[in-house]
C-alpha atoms as a PDB file:
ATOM      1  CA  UNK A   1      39.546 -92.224  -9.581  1.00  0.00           C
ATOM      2  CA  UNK A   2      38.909 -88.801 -10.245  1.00  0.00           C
ATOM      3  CA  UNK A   3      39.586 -87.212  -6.787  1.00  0.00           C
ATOM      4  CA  UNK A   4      40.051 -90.269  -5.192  1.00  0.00           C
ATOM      5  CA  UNK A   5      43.690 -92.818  -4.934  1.00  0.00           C
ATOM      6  CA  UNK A   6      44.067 -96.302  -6.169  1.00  0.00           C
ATOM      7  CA  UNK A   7      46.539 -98.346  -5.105  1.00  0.00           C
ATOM      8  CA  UNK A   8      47.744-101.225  -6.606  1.00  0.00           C
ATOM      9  CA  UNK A   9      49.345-104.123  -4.808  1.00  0.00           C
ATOM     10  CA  UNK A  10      50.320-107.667  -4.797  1.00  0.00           C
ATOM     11  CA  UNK A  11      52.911-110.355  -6.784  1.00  0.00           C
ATOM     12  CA  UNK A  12      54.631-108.964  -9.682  1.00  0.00           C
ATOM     13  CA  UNK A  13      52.472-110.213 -12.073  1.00  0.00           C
ATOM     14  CA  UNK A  14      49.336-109.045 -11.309  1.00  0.00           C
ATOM     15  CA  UNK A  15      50.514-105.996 -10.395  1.00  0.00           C
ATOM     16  CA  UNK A  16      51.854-105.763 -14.341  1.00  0.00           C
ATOM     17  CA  UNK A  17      48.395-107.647 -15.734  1.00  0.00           C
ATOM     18  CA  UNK A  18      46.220-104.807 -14.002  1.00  0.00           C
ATOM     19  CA  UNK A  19      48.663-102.109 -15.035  1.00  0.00           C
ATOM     20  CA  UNK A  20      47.914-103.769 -18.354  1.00  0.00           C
ATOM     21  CA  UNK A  21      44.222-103.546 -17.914  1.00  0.00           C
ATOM     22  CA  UNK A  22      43.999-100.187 -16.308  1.00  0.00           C
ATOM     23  CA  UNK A  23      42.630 -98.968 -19.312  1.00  0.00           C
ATOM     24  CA  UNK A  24      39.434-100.903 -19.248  1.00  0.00           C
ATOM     25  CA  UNK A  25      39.612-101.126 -15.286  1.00  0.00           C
ATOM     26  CA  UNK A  26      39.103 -97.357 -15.492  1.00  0.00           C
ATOM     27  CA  UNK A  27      36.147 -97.309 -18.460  1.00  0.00           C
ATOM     28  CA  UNK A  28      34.614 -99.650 -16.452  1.00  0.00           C
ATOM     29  CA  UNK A  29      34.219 -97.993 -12.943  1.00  0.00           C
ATOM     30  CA  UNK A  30      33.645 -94.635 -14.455  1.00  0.00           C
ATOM     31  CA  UNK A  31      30.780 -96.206 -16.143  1.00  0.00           C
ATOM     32  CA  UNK A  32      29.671 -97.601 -12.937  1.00  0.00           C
ATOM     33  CA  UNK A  33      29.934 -94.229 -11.120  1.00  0.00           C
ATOM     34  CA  UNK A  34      28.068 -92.593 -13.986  1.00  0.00           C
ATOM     35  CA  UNK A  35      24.680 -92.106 -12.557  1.00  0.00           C
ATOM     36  CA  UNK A  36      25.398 -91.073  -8.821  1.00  0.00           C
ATOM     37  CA  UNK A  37      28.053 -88.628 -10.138  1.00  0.00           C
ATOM     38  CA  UNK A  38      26.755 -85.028  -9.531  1.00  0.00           C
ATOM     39  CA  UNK A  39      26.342 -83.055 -13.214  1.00  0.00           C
ATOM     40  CA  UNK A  40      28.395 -80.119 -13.702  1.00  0.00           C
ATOM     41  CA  UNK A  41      26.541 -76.819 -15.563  1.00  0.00           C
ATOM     42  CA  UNK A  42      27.365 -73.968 -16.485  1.00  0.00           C
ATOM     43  CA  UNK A  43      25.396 -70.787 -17.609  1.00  0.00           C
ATOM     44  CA  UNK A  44      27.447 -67.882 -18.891  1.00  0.00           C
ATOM     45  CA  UNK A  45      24.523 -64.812 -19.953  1.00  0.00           C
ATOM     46  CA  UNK A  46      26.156 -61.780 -21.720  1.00  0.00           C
ATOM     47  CA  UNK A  47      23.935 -59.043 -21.955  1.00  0.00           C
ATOM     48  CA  UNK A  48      25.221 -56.103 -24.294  1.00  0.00           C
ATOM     49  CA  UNK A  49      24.115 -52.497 -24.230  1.00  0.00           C
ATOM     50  CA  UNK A  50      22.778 -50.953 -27.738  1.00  0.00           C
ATOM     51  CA  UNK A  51      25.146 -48.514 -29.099  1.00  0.00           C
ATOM     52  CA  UNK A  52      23.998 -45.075 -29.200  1.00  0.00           C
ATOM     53  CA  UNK A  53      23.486 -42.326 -26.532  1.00  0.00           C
ATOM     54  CA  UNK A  54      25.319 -43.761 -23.351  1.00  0.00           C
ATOM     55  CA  UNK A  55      23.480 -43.551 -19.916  1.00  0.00           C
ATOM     56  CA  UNK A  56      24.017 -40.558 -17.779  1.00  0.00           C
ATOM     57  CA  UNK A  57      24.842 -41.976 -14.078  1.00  0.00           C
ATOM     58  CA  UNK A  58      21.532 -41.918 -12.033  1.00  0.00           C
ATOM     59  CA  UNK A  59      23.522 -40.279  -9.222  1.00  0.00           C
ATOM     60  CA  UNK A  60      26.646 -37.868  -8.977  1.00  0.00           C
ATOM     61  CA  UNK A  61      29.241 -38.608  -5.902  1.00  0.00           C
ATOM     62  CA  UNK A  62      30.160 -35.515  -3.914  1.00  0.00           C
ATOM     63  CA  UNK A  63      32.675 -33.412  -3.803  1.00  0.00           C
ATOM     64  CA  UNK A  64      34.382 -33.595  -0.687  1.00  0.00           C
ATOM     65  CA  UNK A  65      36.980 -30.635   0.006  1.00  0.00           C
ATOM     66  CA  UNK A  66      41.081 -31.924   0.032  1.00  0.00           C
ATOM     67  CA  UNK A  67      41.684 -32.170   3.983  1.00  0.00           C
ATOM     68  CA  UNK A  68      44.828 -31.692   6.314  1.00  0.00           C
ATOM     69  CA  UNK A  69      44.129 -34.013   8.991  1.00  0.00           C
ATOM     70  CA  UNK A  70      41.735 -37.435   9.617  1.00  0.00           C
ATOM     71  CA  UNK A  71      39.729 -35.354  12.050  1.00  0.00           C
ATOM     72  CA  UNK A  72      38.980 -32.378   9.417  1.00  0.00           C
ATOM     73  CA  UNK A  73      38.254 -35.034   6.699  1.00  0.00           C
ATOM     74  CA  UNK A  74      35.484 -36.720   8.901  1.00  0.00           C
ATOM     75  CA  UNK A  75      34.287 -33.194   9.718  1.00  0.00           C
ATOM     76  CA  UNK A  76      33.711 -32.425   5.626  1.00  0.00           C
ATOM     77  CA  UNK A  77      31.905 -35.679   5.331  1.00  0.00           C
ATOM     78  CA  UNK A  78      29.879 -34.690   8.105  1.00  0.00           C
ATOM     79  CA  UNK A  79      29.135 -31.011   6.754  1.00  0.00           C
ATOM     80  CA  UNK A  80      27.951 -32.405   3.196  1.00  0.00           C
END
């Protein structure tokens, strides 16, 4: 049931009756399971932004010079 396996076994018969009845087997145990089973929620919040002027970023990124080599990249970085 659910994440769990059922197995059925036994004569023919009942094997066919409960196949029969599996309907109602399952309503019943889900039923049964109903108030231990852990609740599921979801919150979804969508904020929007106001059209009009747009925001100007709070800080610019530096420019960092093209390099050559690894070792004159990390010396740029350094020198900013």
């Amino acid at each position: 049931m659910g994440e769990q396996e059922v197995e059925i076994g036994g004569k023919q018969e009942d094997v066919m009756y409960t196949i029969k009845e599996l309907p109602k087997i399952i309503a019943d145990i889900d039923k049964a399971f109903e108030k231990v089973r852990p609740k599921k929620v979801t919150t979804l919040t969508v904020r929007t932004e106001p059209s009009g002027a747009q925001k100007q970023p709070t800080q610019e990124y530096p420019k960092i010079p093209r390099s050559q080599t690894p070792d004159e990249a990390v010396l740029n970085l350094l020198r900013d």
